[in-house]
N, C-alpha and C. Protein backbone atom coordinates (compact mmCIF):
# COMPACT_ATOMS: atom_id res chain seq x y z
N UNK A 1 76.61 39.40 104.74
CA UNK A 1 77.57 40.19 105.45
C UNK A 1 78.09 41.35 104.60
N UNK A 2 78.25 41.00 103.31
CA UNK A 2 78.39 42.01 102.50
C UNK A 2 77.63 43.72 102.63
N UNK A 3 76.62 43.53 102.83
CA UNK A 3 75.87 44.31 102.60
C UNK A 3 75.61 45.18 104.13
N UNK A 4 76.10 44.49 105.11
CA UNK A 4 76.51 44.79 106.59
C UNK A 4 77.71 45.90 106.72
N UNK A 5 78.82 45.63 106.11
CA UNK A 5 80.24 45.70 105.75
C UNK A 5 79.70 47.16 104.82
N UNK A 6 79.36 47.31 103.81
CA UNK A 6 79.47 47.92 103.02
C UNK A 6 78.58 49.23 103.51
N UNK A 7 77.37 48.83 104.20
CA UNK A 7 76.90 49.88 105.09
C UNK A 7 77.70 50.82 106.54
N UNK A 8 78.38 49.90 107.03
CA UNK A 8 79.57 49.95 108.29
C UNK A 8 80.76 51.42 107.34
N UNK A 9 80.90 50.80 105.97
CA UNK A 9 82.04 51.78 105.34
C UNK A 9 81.90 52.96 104.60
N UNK A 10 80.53 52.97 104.10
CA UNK A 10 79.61 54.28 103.78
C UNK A 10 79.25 55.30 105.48
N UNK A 11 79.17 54.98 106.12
CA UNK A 11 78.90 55.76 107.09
C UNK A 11 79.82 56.96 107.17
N UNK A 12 79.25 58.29 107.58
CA UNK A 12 80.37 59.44 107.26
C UNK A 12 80.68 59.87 109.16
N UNK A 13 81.48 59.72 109.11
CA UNK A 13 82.34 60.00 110.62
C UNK A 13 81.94 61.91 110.75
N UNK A 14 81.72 61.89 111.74
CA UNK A 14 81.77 63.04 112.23
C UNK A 14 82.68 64.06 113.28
N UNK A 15 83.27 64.79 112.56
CA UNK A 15 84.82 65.22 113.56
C UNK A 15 84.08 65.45 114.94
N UNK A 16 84.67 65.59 116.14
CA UNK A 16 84.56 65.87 117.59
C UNK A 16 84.44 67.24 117.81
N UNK A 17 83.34 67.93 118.25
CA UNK A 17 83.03 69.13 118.43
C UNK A 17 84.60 70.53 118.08
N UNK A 18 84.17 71.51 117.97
CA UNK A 18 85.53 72.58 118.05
C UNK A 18 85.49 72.83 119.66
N UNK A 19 86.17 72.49 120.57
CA UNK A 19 86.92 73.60 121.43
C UNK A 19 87.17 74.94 121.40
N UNK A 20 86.66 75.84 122.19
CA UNK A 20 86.94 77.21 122.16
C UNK A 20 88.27 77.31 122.88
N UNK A 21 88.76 78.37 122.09
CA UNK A 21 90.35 78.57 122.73
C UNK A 21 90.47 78.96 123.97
N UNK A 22 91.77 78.77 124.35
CA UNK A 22 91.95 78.72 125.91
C UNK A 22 92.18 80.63 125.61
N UNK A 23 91.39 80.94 127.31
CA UNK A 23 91.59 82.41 127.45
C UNK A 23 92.92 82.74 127.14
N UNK A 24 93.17 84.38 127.26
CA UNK A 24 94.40 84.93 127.03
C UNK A 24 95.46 85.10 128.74
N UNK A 25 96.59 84.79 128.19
CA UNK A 25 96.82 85.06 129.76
C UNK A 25 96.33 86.40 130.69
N UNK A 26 96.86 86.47 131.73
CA UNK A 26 96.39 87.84 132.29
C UNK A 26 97.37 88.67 131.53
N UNK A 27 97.47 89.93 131.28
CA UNK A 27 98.51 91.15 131.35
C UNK A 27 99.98 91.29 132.68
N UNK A 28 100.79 91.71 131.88
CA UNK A 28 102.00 91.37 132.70
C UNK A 28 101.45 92.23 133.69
N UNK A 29 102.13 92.09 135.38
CA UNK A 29 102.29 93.08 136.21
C UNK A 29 103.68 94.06 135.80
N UNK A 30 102.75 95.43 136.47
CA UNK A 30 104.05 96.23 135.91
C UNK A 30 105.40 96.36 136.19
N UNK A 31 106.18 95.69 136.98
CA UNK A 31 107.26 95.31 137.18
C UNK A 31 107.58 94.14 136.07
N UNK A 32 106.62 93.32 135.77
CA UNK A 32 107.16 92.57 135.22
C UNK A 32 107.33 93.37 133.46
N UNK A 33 106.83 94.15 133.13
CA UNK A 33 106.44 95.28 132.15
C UNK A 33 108.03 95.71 132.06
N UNK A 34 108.33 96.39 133.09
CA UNK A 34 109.42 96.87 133.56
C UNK A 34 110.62 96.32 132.94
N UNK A 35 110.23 94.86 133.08
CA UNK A 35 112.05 94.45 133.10
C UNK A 35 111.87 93.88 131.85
N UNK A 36 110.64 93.48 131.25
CA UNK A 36 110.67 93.24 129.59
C UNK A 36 111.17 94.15 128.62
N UNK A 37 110.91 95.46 129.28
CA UNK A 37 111.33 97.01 128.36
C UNK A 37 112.91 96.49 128.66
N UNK A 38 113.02 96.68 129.71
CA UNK A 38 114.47 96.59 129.96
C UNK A 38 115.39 96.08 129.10
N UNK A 39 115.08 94.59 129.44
CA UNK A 39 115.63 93.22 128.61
C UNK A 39 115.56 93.55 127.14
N UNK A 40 114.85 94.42 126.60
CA UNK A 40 114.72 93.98 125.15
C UNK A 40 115.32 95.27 124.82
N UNK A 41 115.63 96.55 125.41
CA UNK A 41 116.23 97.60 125.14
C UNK A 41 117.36 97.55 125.10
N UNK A 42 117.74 96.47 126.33
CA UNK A 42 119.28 95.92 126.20
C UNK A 42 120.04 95.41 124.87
N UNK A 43 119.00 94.37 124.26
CA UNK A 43 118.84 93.76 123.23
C UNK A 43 119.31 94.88 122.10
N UNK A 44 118.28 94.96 122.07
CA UNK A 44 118.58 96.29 121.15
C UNK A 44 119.92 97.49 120.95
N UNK A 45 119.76 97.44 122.21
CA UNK A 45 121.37 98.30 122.30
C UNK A 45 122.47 97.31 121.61
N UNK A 46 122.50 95.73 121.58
CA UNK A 46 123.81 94.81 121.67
C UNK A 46 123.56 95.30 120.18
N UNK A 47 122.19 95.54 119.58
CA UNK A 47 123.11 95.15 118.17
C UNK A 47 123.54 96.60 117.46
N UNK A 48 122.65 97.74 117.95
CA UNK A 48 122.60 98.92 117.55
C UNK A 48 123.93 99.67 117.36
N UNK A 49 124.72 99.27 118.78
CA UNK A 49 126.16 99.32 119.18
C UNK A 49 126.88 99.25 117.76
N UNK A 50 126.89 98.26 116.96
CA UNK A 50 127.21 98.16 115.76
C UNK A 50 127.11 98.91 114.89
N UNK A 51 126.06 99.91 115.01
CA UNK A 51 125.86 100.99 113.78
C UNK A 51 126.70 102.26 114.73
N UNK A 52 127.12 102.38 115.61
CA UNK A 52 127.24 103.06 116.59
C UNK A 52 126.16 103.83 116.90
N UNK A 53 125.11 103.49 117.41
CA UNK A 53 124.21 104.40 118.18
C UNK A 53 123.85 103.59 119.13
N UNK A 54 122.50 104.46 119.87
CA UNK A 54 121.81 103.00 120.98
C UNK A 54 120.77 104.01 121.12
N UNK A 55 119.58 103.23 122.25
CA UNK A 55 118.36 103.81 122.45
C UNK A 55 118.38 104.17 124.11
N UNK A 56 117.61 104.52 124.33
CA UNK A 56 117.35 105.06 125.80
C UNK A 56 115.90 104.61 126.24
N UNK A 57 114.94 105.02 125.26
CA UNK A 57 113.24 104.87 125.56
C UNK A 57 113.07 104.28 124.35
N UNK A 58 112.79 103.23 124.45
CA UNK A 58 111.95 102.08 122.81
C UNK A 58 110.66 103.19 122.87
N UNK A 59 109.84 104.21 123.38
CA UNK A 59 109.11 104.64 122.75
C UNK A 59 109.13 105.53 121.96
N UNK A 60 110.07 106.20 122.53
CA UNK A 60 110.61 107.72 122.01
C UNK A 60 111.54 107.74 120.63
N UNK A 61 112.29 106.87 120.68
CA UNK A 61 113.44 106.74 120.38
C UNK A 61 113.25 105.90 118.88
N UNK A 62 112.35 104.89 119.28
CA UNK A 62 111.90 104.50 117.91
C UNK A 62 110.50 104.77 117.02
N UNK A 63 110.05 105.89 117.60
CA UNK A 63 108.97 106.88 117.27
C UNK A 63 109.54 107.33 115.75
N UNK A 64 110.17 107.71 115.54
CA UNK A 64 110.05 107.82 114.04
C UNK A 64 110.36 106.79 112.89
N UNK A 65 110.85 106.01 113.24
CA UNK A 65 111.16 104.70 112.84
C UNK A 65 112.52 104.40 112.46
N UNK A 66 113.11 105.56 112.21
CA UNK A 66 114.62 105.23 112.20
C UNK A 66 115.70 104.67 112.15
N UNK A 67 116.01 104.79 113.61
CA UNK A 67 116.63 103.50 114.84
C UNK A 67 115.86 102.10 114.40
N UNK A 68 114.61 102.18 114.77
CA UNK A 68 113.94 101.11 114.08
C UNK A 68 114.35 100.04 113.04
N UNK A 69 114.34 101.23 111.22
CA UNK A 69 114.99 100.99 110.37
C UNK A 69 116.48 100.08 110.74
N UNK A 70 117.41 101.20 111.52
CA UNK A 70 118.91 100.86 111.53
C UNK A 70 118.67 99.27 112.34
N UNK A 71 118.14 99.39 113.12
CA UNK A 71 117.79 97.75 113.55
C UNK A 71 117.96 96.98 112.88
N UNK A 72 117.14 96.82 112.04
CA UNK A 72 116.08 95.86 111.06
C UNK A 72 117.65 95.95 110.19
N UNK A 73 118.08 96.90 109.57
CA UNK A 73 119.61 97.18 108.85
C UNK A 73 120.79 96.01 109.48
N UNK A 74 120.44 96.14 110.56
CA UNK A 74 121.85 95.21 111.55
C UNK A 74 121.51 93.57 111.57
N UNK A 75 120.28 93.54 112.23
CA UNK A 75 120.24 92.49 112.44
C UNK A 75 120.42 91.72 111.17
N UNK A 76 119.29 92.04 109.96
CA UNK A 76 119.37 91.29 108.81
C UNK A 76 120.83 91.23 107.76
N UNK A 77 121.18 92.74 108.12
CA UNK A 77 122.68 91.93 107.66
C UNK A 77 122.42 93.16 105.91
N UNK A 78 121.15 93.48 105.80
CA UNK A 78 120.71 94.02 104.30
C UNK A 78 120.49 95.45 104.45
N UNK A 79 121.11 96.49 104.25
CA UNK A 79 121.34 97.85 103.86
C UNK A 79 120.08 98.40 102.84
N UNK A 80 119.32 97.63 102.31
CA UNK A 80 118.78 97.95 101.63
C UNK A 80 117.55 98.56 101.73
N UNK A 81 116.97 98.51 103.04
CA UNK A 81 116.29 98.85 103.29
C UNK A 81 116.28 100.79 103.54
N UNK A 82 117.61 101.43 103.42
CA UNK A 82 118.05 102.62 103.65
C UNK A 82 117.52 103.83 103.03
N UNK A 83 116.80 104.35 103.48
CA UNK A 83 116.29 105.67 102.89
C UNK A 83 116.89 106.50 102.47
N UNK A 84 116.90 106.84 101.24
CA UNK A 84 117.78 107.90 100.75
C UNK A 84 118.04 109.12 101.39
N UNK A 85 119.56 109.87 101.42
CA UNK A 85 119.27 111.36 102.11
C UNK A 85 118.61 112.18 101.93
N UNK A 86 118.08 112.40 100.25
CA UNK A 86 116.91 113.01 99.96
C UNK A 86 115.71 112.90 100.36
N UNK A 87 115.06 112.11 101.68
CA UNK A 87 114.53 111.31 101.80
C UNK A 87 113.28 112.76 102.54
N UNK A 88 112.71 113.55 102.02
CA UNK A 88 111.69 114.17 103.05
C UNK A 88 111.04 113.99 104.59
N UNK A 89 111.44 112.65 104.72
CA UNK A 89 110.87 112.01 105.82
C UNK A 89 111.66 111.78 106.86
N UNK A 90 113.50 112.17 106.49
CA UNK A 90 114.16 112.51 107.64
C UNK A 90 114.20 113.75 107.59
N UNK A 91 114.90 113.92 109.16
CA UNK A 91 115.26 115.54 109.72
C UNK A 91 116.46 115.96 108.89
N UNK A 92 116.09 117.09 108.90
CA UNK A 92 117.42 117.75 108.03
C UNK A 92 118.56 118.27 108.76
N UNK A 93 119.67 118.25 108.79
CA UNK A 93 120.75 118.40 109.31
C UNK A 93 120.67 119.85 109.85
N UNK A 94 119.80 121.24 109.35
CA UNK A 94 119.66 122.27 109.64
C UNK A 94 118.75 122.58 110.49
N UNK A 95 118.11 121.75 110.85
CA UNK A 95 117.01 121.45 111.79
C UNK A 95 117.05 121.39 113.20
């Protein structure tokens, strides 16, 4: 039996095939597009409010990255991320 046993525990198991992943959902309908911009612009406004500004178009608006930045500034709570005024990469006040 030994030698039964010992053959039974050398045997190498073989994992169960991979599964291919489940498709992607469909794409929102555009209403539903709609009210995600919405909802999350809202969002955005609750915290932006705090720096005193807000957005209008998440495309436009955080096109230069900015607002963006001041976001990322609020939510995390860390200033540090702040680009200097010397900063070439903002608009200049004469502008």
């Amino acid at each position: 039996m030994r030698g039964q046993e010992a053959e039974q525990h050398n045997e190498v198991q073989t994992a169960p095939p991979l599964q291919p992943p489940p498709p992607p959902p469909p794409p929102p309908r555009p209403e539903q597009r709609s009210e995600c911009k919405r909802t999350f612009t809202a969002w955005c406004n609750s915290h932006l409010r705090k720096a005193g500004t807000q957005i209008e178009n998440i495309e436009e608006d955080f096109r230069d990255g900015l607002k963006l930045m001041l976001l990322l500034e609020v939510i995390s709570g860390n200033p540090s991320a702040r680009l200097p005024s010397s900063c070439p990469l903002l608009p200049s006040a004469t502008s």
